[in-house]
Protein backbone atom coordinates (compact mmCIF):
# COMPACT_ATOMS: atom_id res chain seq x y z
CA UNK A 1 113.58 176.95 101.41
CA UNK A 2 113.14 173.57 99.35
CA UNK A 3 114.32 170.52 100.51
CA UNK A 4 113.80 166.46 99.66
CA UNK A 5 112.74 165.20 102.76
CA UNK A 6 113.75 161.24 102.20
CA UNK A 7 111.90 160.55 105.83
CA UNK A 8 108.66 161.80 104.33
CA UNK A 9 109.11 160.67 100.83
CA UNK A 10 108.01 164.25 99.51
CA UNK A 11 109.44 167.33 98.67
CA UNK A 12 108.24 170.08 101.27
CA UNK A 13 107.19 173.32 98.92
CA UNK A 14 107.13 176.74 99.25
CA UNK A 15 104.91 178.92 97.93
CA UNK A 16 105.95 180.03 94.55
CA UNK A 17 107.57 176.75 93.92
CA UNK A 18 108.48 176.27 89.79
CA UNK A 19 106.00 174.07 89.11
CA UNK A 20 103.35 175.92 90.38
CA UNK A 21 103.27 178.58 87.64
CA UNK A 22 102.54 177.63 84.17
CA UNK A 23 105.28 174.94 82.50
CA UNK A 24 108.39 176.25 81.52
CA UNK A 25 111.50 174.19 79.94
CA UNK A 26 113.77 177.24 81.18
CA UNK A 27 116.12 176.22 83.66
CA UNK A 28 120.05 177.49 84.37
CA UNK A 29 122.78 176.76 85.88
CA UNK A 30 121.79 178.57 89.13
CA UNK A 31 118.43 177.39 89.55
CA UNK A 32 120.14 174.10 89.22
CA UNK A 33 122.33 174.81 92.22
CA UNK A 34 119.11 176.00 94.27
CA UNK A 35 117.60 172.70 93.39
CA UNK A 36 119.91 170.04 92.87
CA UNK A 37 116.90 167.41 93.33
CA UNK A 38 116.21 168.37 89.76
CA UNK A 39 119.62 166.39 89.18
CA UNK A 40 117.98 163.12 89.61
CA UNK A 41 115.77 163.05 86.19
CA UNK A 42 113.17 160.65 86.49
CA UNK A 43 113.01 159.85 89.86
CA UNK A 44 112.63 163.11 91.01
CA UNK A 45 109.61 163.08 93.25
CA UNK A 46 105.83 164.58 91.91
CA UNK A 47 106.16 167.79 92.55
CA UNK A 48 102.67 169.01 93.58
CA UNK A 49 101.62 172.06 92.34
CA UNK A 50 100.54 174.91 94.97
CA UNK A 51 98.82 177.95 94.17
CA UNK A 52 97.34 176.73 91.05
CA UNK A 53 94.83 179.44 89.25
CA UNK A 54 93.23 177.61 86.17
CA UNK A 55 91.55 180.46 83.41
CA UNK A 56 87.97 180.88 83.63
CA UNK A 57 86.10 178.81 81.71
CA UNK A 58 84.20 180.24 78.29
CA UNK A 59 81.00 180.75 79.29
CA UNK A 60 78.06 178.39 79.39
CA UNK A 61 80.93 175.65 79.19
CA UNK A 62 80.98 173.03 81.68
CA UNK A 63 83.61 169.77 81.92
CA UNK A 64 82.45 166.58 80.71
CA UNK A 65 84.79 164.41 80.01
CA UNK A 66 88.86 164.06 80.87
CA UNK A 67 91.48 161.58 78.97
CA UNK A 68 94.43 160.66 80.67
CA UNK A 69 97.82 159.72 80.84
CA UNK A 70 100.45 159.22 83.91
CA UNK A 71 102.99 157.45 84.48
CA UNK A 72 103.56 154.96 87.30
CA UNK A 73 104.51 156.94 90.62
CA UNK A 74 107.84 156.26 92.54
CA UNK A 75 109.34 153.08 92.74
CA UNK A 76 112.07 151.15 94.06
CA UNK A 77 115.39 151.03 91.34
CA UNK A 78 114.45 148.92 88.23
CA UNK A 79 117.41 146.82 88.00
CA UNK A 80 118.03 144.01 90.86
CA UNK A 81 121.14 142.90 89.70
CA UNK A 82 122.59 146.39 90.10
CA UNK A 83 121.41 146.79 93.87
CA UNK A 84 123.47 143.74 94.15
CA UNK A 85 126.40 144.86 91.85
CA UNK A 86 126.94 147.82 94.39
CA UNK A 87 127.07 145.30 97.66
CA UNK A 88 129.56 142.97 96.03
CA UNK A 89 131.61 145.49 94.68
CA UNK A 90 131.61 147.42 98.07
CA UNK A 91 132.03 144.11 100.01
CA UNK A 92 134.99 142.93 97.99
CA UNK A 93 137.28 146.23 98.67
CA UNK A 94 135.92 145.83 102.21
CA UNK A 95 137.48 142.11 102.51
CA UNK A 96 140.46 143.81 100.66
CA UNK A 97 140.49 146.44 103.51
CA UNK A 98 140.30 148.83 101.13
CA UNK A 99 136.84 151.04 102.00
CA UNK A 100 137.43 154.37 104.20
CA UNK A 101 134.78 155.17 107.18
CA UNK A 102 132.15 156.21 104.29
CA UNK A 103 133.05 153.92 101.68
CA UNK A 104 131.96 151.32 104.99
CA UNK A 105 129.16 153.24 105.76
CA UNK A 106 127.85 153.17 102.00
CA UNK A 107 128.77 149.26 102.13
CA UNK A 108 126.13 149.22 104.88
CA UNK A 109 123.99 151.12 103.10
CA UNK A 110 124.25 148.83 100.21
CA UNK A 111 123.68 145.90 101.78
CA UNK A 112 120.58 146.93 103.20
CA UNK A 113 119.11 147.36 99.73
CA UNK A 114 120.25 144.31 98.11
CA UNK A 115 118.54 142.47 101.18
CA UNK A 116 115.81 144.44 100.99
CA UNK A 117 114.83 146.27 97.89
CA UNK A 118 116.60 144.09 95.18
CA UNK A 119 113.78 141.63 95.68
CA UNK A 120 111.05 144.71 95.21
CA UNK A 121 112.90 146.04 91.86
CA UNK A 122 110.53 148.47 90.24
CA UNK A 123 107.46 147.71 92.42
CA UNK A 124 105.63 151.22 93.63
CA UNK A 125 106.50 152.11 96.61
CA UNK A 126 103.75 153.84 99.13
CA UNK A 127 104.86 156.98 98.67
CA UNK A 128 103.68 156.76 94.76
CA UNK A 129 100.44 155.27 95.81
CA UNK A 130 100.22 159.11 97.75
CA UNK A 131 100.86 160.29 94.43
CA UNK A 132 98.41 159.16 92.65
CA UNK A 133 95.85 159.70 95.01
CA UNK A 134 96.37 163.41 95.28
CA UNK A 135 96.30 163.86 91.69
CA UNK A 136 93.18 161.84 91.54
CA UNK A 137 91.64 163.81 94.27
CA UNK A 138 92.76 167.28 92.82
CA UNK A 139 91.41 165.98 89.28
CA UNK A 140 88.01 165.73 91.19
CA UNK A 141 88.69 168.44 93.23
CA UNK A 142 89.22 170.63 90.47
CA UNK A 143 86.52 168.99 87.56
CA UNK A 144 84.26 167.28 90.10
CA UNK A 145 81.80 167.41 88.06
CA UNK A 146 82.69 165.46 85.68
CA UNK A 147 82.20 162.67 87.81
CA UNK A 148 78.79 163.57 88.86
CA UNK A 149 75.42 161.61 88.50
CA UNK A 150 73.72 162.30 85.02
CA UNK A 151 70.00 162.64 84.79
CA UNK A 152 68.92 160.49 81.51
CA UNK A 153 64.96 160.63 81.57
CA UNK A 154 64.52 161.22 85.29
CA UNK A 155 66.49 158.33 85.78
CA UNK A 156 70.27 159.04 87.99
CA UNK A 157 72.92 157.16 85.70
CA UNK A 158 76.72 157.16 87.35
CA UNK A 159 78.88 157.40 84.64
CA UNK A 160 81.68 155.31 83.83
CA UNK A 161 85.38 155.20 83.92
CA UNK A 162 87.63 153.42 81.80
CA UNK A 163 91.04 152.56 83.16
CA UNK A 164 93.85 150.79 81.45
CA UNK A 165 97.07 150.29 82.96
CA UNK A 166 100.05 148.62 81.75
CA UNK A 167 100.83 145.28 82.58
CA UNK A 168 103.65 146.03 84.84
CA UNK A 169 102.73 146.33 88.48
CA UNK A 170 103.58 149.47 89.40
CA UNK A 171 101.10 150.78 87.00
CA UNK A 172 98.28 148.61 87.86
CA UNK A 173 98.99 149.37 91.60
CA UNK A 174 99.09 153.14 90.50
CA UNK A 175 96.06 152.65 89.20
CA UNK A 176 94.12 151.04 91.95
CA UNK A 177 95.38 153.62 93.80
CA UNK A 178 93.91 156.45 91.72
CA UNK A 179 90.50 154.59 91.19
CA UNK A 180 89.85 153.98 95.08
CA UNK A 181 90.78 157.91 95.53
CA UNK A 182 88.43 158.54 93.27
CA UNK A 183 85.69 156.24 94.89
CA UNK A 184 86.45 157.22 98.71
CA UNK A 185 84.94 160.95 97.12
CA UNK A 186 81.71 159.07 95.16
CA UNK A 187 81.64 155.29 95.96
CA UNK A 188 78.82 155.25 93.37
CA UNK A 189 81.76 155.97 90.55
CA UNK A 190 81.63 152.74 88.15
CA UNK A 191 85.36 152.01 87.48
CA UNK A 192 86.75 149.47 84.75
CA UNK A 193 90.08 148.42 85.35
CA UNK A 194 91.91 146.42 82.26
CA UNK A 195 95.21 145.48 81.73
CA UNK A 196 96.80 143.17 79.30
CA UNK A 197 99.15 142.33 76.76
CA UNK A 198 97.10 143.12 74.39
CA UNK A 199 96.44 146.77 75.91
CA UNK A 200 100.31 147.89 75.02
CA UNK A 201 100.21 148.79 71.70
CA UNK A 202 98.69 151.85 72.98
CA UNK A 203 99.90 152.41 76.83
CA UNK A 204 103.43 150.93 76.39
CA UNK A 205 104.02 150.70 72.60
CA UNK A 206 107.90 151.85 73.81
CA UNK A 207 110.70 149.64 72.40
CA UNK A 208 114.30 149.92 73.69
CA UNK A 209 115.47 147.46 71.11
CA UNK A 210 114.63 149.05 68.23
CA UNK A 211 116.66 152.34 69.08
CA UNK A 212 120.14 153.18 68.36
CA UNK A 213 121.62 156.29 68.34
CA UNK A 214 124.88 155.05 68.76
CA UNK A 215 126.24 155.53 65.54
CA UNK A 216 124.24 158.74 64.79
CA UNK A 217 127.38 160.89 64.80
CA UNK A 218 125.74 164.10 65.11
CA UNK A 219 124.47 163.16 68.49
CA UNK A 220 127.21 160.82 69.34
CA UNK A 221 129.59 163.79 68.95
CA UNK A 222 127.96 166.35 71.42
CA UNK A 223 126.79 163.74 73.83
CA UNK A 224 130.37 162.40 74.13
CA UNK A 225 131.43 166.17 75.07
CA UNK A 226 129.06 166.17 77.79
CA UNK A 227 130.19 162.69 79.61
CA UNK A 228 133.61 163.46 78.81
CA UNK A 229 132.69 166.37 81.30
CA UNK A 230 131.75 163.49 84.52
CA UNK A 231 134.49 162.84 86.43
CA UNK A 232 134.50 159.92 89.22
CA UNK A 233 137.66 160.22 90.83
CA UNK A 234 136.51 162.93 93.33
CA UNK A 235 133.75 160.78 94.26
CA UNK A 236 135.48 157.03 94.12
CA UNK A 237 138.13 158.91 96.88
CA UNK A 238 135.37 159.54 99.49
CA UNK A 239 134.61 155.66 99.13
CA UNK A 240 138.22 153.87 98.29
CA UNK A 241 141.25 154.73 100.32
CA UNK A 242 143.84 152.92 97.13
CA UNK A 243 143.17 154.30 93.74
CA UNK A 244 145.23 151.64 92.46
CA UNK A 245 143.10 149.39 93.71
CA UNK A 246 140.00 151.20 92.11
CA UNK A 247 142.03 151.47 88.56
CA UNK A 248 142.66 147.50 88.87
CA UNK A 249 139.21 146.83 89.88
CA UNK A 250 136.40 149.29 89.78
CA UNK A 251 135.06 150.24 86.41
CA UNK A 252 134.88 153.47 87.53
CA UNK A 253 132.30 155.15 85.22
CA UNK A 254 129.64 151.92 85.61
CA UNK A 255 130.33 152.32 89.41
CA UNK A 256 129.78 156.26 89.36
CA UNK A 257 126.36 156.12 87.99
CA UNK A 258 124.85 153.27 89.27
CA UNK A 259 125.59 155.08 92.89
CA UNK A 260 124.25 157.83 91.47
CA UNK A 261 120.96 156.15 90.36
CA UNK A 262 120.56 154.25 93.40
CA UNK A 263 121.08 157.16 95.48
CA UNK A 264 118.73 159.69 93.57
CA UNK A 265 116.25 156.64 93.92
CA UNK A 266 116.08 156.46 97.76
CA UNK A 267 113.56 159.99 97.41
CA UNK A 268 110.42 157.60 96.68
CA UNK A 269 111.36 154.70 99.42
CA UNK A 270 108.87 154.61 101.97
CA UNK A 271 110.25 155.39 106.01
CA UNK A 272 110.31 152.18 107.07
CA UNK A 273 113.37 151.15 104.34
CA UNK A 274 115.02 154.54 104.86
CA UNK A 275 115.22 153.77 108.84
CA UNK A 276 116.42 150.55 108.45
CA UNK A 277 119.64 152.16 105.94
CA UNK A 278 120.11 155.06 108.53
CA UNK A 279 120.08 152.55 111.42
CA UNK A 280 122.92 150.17 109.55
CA UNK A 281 124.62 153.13 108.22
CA UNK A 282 124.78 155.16 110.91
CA UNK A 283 124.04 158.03 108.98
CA UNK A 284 120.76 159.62 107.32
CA UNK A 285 119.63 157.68 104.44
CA UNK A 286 119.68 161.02 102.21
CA UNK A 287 123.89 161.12 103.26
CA UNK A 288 124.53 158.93 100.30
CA UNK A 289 123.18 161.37 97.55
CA UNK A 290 124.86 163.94 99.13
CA UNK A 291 128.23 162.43 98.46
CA UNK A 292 128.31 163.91 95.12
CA UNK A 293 128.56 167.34 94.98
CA UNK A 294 126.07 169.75 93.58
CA UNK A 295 128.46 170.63 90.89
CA UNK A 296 128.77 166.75 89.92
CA UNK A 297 125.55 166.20 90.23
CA UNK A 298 124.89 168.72 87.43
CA UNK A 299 127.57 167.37 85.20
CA UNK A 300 125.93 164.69 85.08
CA UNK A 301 122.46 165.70 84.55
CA UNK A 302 123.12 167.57 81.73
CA UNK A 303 124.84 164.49 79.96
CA UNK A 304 121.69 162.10 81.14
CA UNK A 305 119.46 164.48 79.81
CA UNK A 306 120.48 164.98 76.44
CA UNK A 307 120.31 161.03 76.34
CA UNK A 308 116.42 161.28 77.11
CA UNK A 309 116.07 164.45 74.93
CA UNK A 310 117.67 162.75 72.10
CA UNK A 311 116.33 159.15 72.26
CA UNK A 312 112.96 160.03 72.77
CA UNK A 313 112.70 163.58 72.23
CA UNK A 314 112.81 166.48 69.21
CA UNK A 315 115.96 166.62 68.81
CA UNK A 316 117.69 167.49 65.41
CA UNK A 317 120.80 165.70 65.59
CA UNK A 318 119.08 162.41 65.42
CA UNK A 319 116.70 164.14 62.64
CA UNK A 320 114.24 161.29 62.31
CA UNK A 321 110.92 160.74 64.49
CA UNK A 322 111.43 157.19 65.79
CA UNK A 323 110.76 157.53 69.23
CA UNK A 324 107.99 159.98 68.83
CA UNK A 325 106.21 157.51 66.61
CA UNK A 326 105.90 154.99 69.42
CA UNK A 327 103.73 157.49 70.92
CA UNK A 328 101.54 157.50 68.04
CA UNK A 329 99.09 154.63 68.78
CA UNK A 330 98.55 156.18 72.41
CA UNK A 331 97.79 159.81 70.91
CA UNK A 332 95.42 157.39 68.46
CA UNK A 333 93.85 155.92 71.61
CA UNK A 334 93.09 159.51 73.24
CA UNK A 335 91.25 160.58 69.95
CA UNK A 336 89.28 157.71 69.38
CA UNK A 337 88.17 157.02 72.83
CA UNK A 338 87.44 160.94 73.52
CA UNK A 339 85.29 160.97 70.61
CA UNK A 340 83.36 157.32 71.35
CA UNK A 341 82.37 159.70 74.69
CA UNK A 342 81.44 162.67 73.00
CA UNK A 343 78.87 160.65 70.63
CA UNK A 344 77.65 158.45 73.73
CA UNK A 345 77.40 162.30 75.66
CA UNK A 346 75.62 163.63 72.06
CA UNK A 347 73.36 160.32 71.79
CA UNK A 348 72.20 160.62 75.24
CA UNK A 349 71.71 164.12 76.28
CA UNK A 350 72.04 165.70 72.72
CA UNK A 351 74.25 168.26 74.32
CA UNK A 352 71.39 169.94 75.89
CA UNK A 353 68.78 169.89 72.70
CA UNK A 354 67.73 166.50 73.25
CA UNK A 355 63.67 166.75 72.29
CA UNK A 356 62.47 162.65 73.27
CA UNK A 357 60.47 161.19 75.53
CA UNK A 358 61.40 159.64 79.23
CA UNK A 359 61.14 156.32 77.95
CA UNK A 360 62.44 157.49 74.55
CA UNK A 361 65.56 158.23 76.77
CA UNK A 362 65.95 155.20 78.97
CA UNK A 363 65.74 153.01 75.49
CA UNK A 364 68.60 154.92 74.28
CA UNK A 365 70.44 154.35 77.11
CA UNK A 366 69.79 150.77 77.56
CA UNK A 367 71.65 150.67 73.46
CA UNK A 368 74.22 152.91 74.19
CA UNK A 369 77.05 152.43 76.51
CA UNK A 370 76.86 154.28 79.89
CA UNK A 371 78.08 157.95 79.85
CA UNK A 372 81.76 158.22 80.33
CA UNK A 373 83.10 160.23 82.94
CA UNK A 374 87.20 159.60 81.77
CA UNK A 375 89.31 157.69 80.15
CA UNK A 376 92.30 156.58 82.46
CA UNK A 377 95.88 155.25 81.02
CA UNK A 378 98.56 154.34 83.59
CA UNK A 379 102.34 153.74 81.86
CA UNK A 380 105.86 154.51 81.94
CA UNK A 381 108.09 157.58 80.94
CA UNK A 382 109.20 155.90 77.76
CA UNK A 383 105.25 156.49 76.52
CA UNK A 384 104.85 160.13 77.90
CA UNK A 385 108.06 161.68 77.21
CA UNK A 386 107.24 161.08 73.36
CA UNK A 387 103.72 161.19 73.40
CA UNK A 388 104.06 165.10 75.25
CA UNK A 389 106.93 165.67 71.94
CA UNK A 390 104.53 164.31 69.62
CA UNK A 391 101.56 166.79 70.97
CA UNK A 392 103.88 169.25 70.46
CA UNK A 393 103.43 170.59 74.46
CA UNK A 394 105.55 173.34 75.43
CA UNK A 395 107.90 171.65 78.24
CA UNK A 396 108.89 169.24 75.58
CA UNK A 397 108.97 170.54 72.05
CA UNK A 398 112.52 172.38 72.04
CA UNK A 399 114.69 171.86 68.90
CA UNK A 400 118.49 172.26 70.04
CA UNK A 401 121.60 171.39 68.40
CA UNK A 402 124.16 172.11 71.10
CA UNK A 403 123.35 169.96 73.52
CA UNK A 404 125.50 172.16 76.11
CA UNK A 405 122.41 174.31 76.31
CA UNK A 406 119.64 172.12 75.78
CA UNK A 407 118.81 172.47 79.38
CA UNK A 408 118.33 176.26 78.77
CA UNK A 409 115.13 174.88 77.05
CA UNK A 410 114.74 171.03 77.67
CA UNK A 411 114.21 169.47 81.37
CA UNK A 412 113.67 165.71 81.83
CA UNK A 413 112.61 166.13 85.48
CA UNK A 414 109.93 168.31 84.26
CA UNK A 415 108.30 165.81 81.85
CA UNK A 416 109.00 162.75 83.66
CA UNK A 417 108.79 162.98 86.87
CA UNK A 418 107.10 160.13 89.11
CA UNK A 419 103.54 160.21 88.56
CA UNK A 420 103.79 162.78 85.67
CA UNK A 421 100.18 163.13 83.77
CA UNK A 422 98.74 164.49 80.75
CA UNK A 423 94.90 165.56 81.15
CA UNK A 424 92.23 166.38 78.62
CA UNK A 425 89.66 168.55 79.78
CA UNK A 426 86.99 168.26 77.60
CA UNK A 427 83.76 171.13 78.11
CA UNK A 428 79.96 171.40 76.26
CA UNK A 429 77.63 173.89 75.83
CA UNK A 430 74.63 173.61 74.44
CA UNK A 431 75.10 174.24 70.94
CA UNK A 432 78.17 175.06 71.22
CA UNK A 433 81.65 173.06 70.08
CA UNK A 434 83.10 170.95 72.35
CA UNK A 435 86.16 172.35 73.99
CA UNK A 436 89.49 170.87 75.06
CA UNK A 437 91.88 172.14 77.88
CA UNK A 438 95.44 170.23 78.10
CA UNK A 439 96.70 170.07 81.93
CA UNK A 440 100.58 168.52 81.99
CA UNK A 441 101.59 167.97 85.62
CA UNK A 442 98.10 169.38 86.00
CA UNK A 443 99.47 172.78 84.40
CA UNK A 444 97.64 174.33 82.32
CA UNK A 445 99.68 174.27 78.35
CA UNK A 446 99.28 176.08 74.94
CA UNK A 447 99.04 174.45 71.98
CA UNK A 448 100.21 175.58 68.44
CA UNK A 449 97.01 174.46 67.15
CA UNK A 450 94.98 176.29 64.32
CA UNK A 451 91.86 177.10 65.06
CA UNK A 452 89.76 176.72 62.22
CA UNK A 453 90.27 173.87 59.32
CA UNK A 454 93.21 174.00 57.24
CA UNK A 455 90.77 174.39 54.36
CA UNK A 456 89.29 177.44 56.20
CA UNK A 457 92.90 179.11 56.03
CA UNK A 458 94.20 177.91 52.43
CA UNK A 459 91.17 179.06 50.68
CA UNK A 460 90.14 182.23 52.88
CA UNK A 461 92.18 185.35 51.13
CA UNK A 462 89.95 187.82 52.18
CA UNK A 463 91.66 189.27 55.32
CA UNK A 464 88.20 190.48 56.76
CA UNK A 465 86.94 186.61 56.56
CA UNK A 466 90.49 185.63 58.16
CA UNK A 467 89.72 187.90 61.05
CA UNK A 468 86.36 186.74 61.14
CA UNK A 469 87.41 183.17 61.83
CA UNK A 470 90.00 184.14 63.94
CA UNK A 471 86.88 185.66 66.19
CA UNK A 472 85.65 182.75 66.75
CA UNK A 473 88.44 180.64 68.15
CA UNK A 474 88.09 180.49 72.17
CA UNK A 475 91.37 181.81 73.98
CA UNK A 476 93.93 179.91 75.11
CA UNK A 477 94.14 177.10 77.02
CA UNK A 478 91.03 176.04 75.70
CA UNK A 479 90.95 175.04 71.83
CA UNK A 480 88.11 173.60 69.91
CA UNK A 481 87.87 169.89 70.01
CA UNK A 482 87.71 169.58 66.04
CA UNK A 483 90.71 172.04 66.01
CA UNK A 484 92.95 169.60 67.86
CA UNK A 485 91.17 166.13 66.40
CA UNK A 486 92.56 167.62 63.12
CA UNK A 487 95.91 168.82 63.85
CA UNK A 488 96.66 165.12 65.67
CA UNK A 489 94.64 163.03 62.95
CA UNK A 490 97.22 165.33 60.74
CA UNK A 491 100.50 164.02 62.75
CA UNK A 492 99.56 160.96 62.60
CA UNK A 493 99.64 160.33 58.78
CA UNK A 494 103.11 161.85 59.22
């Protein structure tokens, strides 16, 4: 049996948990009900995977090199002003004597967080440093070598690793986080960690302002049938005892989901915040989530999101790529940086056919920059959610018009996630292409890339020759690095 643990700040798993098998965008209504975590979008947890089996790797083929992407891990709600908007709002029908014994309790409750985590808004919380340490310690773990000493001329050369983080500080703390992981397994590991403004164009390129949907009526029109669907009233009974009161003061919908928010956000606090709320409340910290219903809870999932699927998503209501492009100079970033460390790789070791000299060698590498072990990039949801539409990934490349369904085939909480990553395995062999393996959530994820040029294909009639090429393409998940250079490089001129 699943559960969210809020004392522990992780989920517990079972074997044979959802994300352990490969990514799927499937979900219904009674999986839903099994896991109404999944509810809380975003701030749903990491879920680690368990019983991960990666596909053998081609022969002769050994990693390299790995590009990356995640996004910040948990962190306390982003918006101080709306810890506080709960407490006033709460303390006001109290002074009315209008709260019953839970509305009191969640007054409590509420208090304790605009006291105490208002001042924190968005920082990472300890239980997203966690996160990224075990991702960075199953990324070496699972491609250790990578990360291993090279031998340039009889000479042992750590390689490097570039790290760029965003300049909020949840992400730069996310990323110290994953680099000391990383260098409590080889303290020899040279890390470079950068941030600044001028850094965003490609790891937070994201701009709210520039988006507006609102008077798209395609979308407007199914989205409104879905919040139509939320009802407060239920809910706003188990906290006010005079729903005249409420109608006179509460804006009932505003009050409804920031609760909601807040609530569903408590699953990253660390213990000590969580004891503090159960000792004022008198009740378990996790109560307040649970005052929505499972049912409610999925009402309103469903309407929040369509809202990510269609502001940052494929979707064809809105029927123009604006929030995909903002992923464009990050999916930019990955190709140009993965190929500056295949040419540094082919300078250096000439992918295994490298006929110089010792010294010939050291010279080399004395011009050329050290080998690069991985490139790391640590941002928000607004970059990955696009950037994983844009690569055209499986969990997020659904096109749905009835947004009723879309999350038959569409799941925020399995894109973003806290902590969520995209990794690039990259593999030589000696005289062989360089191959590319695409983890998401460290799952392993097909691509609907070609292999082969596009000239290949549009001139090749012969079906023989077609085969022929077709021979040559490695099986999936891993794809020929010039294969997927061209079919970005092609979305990108889009």
């Amino acid at each position: 049996m699943k559960k969210l643990d809020f004392a522990k700040g992780f989920f517990v798993l079972a074997a044979g948990f959802l994300f352990s098998a490969p990514v799927s965008a499937q979900t219904n209504d009674a999986e839903l009900l099994k896991h109404p975590e999944f509810t809380s979008s975003n701030y749903l947890v990491y879920p680690e995977p368990v019983n991960i089996k990666y596909t053998k790797v081609p022969a002769g083929y050994k990693p390299f090199y790995i590009s990356h992407y995640g996004r910040h891990g948990s962190r306390y709600h982003h918006d101080s002003d709306e810890y506080k908007y709960l407490y006033k709002t709460l303390s006001k029908a109290d002074s009315a004597g209008k709260l019953t014994e839970t509305g009191k309790q969640a007054l409590a409750y509420a208090k304790v967080l605009a006291t105490e985590a208002a001042p924190r808004k968005g920082d990472l919380t300890q239980v997203g440093v966690k996160q990224h340490e075990g991702i960075a310690n199953r990324m070496y773990k699972n491609f250790g070598e990578v990360f291993k000493d090279w031998n340039v001329g009889g000479k042992k050369v750590t390689p490097h690793v570039k790290s760029y983080a965003s300049t909020s500080g949840r992400c730069i703390v996310s990323m110290t986080a994953f680099i000391g992981e990383l260098r409590s397994l080889h303290p020899k590991i040279k890390p470079e960690l950068i941030s600044g403004k001028s850094y965003m164009k490609f790891i937070s390129a994201f701009d709210w302002g520039k988006l507006d949907y609102s008077k798209v009526k395609t979308y407007t029109d199914e989205s409104d049938k879905l919040w139509q669907q939320v009802n407060p009233q239920p809910f706003l009974k188990k906290i006010f005892n005079d729903s005249n009161y409420v109608a006179k003061n509460i804006e009932a919908d505003k009050f409804y989901n920031r609760f909601f928010e807040i609530a569903t956000s408590l699953q990253g606090m660390d213990k000590p915040l969580l004891d503090e709320i159960a000792q004022a409340a008198k009740v378990p910290a996790d109560s307040f989530v649970n005052l929505f219903t499972t049912e409610e809870k999925i009402t309103r999932w469903k309407a929040q999101n369509a809202w990510w699927y269609s502001l940052e998503g494929t979707s064809p209501l809105i029927n123009r790529p604006d929030g995909l492009n903002f992923a464009k100079p990050t999916l930019q970033n990955i190709i140009e940086e993965a190929d500056e460390a295949i040419a540094v790789d082919t300078t250096i070791n000439a992918r295994g056919k490298s006929t110089s000299t010792k010294s010939e060698m050291r010279a080399t590498l004395e011009k050329q920059a050290t080998p690069i072990a991985a490139t790391l990039r640590f941002g928000h949801d607004a970059t990955l959610l696009p950037l994983a539409a844009l690569m055209q990934l499986p969990v997020a490349n659904a096109k749905v018009s009835d947004l009723s369904k879309l999350h038959e085939q569409w799941n925020d909480f399995r894109i973003i996630p806290m902590a969520a990553n995209l990794q690039m395995i990259f593999y030589k062999a000696a005289g062989k292409p360089v191959l590319v393996k695409i983890l998401y959530n460290e799952i392993e994820q097909t691509l609907p890339v070609p292999c082969g040029t596009s000239n290949e294909r549009l001139e090749t009639k012969d079906e023989r020759t077609i085969l022929k090429v077709s021979q040559n393409c490695p099986a999936a998940p891993y794809y020929r690095w010039d294969d997927i250079r061209n079919f970005y490089n092609d979305l990108l001129q889009k």
